[in-house]
Structures are given as structure tokens and as C-alpha cells.
N, C-alpha and C. Protein backbone atom coordinates (compact mmCIF):
# COMPACT_ATOMS: atom_id res chain seq x y z
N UNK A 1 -0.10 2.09 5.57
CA UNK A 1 -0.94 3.23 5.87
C UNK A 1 -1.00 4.10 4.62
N UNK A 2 -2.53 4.57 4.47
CA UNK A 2 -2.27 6.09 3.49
C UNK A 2 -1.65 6.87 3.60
N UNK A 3 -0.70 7.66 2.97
CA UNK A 3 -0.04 8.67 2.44
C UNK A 3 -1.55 9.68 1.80
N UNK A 4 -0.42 11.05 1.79
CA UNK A 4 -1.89 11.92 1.34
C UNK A 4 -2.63 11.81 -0.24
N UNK A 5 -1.19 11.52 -0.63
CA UNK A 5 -1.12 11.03 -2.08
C UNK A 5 -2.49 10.15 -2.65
N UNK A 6 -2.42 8.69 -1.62
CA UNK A 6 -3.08 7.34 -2.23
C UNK A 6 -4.44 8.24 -1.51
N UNK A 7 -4.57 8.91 -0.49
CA UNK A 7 -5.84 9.44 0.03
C UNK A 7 -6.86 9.97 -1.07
N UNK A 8 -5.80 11.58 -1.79
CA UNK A 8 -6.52 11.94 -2.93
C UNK A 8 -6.93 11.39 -4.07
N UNK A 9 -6.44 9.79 -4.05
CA UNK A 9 -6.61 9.23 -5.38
C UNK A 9 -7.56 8.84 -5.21
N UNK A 10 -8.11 8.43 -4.03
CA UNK A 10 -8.95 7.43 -3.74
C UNK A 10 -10.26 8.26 -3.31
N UNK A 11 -10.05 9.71 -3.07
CA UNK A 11 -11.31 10.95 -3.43
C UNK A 11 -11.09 11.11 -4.62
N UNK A 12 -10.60 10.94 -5.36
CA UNK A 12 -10.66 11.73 -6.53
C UNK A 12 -11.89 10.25 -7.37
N UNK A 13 -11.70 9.14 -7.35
CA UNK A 13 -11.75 7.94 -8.03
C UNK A 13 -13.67 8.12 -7.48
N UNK A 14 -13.88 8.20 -5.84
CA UNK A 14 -15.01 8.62 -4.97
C UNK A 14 -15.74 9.92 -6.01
N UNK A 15 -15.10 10.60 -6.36
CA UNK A 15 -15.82 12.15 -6.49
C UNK A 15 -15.96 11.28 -8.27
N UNK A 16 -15.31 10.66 -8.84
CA UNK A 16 -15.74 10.39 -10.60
C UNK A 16 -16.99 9.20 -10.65
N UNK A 17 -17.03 8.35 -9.70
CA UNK A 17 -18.42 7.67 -9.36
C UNK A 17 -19.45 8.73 -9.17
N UNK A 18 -19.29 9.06 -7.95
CA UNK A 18 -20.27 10.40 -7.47
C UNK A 18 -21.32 10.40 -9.01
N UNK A 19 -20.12 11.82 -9.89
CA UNK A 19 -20.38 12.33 -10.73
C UNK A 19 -21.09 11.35 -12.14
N UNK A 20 -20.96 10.14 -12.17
CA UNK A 20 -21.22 9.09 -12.73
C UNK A 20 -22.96 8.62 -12.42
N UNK A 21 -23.18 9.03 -11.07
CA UNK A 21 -24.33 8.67 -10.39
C UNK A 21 -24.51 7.32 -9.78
N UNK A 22 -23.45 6.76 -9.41
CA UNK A 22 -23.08 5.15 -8.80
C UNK A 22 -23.28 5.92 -6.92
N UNK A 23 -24.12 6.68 -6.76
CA UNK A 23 -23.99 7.48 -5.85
C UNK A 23 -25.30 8.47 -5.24
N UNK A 24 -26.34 7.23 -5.69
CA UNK A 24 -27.49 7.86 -5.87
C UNK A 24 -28.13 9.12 -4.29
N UNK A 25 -27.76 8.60 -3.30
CA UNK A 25 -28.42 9.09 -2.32
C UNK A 25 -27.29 8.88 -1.16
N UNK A 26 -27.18 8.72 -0.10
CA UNK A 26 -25.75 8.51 1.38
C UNK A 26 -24.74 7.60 0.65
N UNK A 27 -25.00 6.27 0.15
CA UNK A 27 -24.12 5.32 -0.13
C UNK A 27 -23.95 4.83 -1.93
N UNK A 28 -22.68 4.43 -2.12
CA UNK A 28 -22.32 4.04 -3.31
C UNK A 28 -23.16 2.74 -3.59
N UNK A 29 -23.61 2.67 -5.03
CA UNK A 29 -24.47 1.37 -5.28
C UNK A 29 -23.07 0.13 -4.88
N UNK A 30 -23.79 -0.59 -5.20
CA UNK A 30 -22.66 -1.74 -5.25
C UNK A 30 -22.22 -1.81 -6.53
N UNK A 31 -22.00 -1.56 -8.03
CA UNK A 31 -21.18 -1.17 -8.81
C UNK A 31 -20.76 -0.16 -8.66
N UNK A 32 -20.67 1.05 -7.85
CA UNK A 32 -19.93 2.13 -7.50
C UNK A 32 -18.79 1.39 -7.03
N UNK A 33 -19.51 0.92 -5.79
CA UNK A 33 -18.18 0.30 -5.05
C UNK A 33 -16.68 -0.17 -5.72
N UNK A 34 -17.30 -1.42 -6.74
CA UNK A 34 -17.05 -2.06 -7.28
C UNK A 34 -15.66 -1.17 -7.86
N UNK A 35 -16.19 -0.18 -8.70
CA UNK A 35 -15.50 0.33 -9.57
C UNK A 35 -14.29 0.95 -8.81
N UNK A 36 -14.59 1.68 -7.81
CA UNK A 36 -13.54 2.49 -7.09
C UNK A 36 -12.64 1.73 -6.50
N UNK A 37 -12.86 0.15 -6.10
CA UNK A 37 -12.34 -0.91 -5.61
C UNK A 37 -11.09 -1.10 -6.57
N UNK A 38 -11.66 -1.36 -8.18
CA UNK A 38 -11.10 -2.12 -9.30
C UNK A 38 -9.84 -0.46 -10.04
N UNK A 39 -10.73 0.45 -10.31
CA UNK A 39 -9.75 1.73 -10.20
C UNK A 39 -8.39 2.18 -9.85
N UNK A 40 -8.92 1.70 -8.20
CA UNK A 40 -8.18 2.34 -6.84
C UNK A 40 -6.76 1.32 -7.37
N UNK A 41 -7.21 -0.09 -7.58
CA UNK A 41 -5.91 -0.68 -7.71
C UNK A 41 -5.11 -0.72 -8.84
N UNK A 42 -6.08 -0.18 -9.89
CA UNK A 42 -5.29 0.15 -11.38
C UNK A 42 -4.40 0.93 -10.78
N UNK A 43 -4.58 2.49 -10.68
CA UNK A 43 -4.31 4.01 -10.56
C UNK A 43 -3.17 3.49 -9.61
N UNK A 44 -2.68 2.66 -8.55
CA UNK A 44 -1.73 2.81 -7.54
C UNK A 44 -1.21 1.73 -7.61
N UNK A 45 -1.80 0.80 -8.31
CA UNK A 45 -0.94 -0.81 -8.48
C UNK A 45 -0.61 -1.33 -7.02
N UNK A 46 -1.41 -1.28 -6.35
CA UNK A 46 -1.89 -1.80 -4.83
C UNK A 46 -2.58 -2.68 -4.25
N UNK A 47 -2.68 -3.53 -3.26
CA UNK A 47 -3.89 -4.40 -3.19
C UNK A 47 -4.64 -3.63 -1.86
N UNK A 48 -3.96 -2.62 -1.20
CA UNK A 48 -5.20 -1.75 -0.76
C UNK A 48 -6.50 -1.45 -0.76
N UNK A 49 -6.92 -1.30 -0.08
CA UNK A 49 -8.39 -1.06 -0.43
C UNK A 49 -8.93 -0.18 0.61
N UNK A 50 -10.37 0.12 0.18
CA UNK A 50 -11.28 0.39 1.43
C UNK A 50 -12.65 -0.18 1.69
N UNK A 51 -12.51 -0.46 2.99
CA UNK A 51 -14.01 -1.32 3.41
C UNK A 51 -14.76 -0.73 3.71
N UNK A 52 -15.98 -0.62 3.00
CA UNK A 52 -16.49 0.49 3.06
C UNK A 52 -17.67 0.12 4.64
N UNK A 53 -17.74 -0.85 4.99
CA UNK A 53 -18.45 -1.15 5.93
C UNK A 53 -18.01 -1.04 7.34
N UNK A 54 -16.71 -1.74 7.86
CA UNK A 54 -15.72 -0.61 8.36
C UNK A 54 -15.19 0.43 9.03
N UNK A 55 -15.23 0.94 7.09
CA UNK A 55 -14.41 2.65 7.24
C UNK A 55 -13.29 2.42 7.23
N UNK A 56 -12.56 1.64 7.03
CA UNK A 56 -11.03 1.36 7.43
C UNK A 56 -10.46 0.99 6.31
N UNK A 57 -8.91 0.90 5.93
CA UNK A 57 -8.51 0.76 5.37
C UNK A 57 -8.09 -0.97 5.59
N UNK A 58 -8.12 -1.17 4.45
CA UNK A 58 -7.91 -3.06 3.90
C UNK A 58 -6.48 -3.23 3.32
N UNK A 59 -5.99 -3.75 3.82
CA UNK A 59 -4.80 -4.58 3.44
C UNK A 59 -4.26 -5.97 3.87
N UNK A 60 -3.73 -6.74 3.11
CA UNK A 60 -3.22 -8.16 3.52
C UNK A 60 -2.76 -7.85 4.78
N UNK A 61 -2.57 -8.66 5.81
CA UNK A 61 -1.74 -8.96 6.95
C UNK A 61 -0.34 -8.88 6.91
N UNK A 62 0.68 -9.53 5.86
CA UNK A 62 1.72 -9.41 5.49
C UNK A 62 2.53 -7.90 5.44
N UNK A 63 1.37 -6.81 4.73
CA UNK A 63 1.81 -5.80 4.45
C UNK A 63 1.56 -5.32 5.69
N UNK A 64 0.84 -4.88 5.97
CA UNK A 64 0.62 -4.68 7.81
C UNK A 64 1.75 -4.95 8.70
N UNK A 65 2.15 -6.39 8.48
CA UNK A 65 3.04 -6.51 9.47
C UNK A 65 4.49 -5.52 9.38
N UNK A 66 4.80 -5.61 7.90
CA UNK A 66 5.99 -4.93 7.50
C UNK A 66 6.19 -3.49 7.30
N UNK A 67 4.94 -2.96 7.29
CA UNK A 67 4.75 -1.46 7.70
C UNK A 67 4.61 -1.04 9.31
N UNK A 68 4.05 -2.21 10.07
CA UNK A 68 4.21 -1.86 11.36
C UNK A 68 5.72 -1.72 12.18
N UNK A 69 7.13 -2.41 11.08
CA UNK A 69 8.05 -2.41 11.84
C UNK A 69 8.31 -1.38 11.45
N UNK A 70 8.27 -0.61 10.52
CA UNK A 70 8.91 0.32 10.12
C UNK A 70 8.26 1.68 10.82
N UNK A 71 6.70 1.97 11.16
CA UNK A 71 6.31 2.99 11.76
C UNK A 71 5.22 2.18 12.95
N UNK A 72 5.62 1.85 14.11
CA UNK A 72 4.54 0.96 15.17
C UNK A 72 3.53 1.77 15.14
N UNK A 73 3.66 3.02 15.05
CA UNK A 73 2.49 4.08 15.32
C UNK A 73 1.24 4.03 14.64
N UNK A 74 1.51 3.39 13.64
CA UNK A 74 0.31 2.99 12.21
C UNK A 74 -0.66 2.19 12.44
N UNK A 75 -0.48 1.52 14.07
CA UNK A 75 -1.21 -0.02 13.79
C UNK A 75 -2.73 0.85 14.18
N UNK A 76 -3.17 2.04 14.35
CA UNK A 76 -4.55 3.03 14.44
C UNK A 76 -5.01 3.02 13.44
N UNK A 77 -3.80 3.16 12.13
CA UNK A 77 -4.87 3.22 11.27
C UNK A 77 -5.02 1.84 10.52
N UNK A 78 -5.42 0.85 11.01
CA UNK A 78 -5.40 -0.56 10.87
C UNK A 78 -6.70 -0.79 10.81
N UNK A 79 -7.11 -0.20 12.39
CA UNK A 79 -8.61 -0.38 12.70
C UNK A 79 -9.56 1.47 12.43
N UNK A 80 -9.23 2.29 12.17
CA UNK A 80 -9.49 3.51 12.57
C UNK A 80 -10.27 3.91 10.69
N UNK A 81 -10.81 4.33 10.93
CA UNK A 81 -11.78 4.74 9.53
C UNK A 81 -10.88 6.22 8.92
N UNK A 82 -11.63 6.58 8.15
CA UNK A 82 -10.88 7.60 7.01
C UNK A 82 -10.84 9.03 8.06
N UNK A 83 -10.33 9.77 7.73
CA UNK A 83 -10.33 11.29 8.69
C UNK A 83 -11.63 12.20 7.68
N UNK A 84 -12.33 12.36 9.01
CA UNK A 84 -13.85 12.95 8.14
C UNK A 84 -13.57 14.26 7.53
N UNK A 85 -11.89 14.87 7.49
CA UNK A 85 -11.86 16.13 6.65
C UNK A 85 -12.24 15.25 4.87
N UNK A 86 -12.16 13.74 5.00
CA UNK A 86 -12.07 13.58 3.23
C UNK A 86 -13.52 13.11 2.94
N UNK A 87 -14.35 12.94 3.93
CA UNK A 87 -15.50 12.02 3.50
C UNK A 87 -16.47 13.48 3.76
């Protein structure tokens, strides 16, 4: 699951496309995407992601499973899209 931490990175990475113009009108071009995809995993050394189709957060199954023992409560945000205070 996100932490608030990987959240802001991943607005912050959102808001430098934006400003880039990979962001022409509602949705990121598909090299926007791209970039915030390729970024997101520099900046946190993660295989995280976000789907932007979705809304949800992407991760292997593996990691999923091993974060679910540790907090069961998480498995919401598995399927559950971003909290619209960030979008």
C-alpha cells in the first residue's frame, strides 16, 4: 500500500508532466504516462505503479500477498483508486 510519502512522489512526478504539457486537456498523453511510470520507479526504486485505467494502485501479487499479512486491512487498497483529496 501507499504511504503518504510514495503518494507525494507520485503527485509531485503528476504535477512535473502536467507542467511539461504531457497533459494537454483531462488525461496524460501516453508519453506522459510513460514517463511518470519510468520516474515513479527511479525516485522510489519500486515496481509499483499506477494504472491509470483502473485508478488503482499496481503491484506484483507476491508483494500484495506479503503486505497483506502484515496489515489484512490493505487488501481495499488493492482494488480501490487514489483518494480524490490527490487527484
Amino acid at each position: 500500500m501507499w504511504d503518504k510519502i510514495l503518494t507525494e512522489i507520485f503527485c509531485d512526478i503528476c504535477i512535473k508532466e502536467i507542467l511539461k504539457g504531457n497533459r494537454p486537456g483531462t488525461h496524460f498523453t501516453k508519453d506522459g504516462w510513460l514517463k511518470i511510470m519510468t520516474n515513479f520507479e527511479k525516485e522510489t526504486d519500486t515496481a509499483l505503479g499506477w494504472n491509470p485505467i483502473k485508478r488503482t494502485i499496481d503491484a506484483p501479487d507476491d508483494w500484495w500477498e506479503s503486505r497483506l499479512k502484515v496489515v489484512p486491512k490493505a487488501q481495499k487498497f488493492r482494488t480501490s483508486g487514489i483518494n480524490p483529496e490527490f487527484e
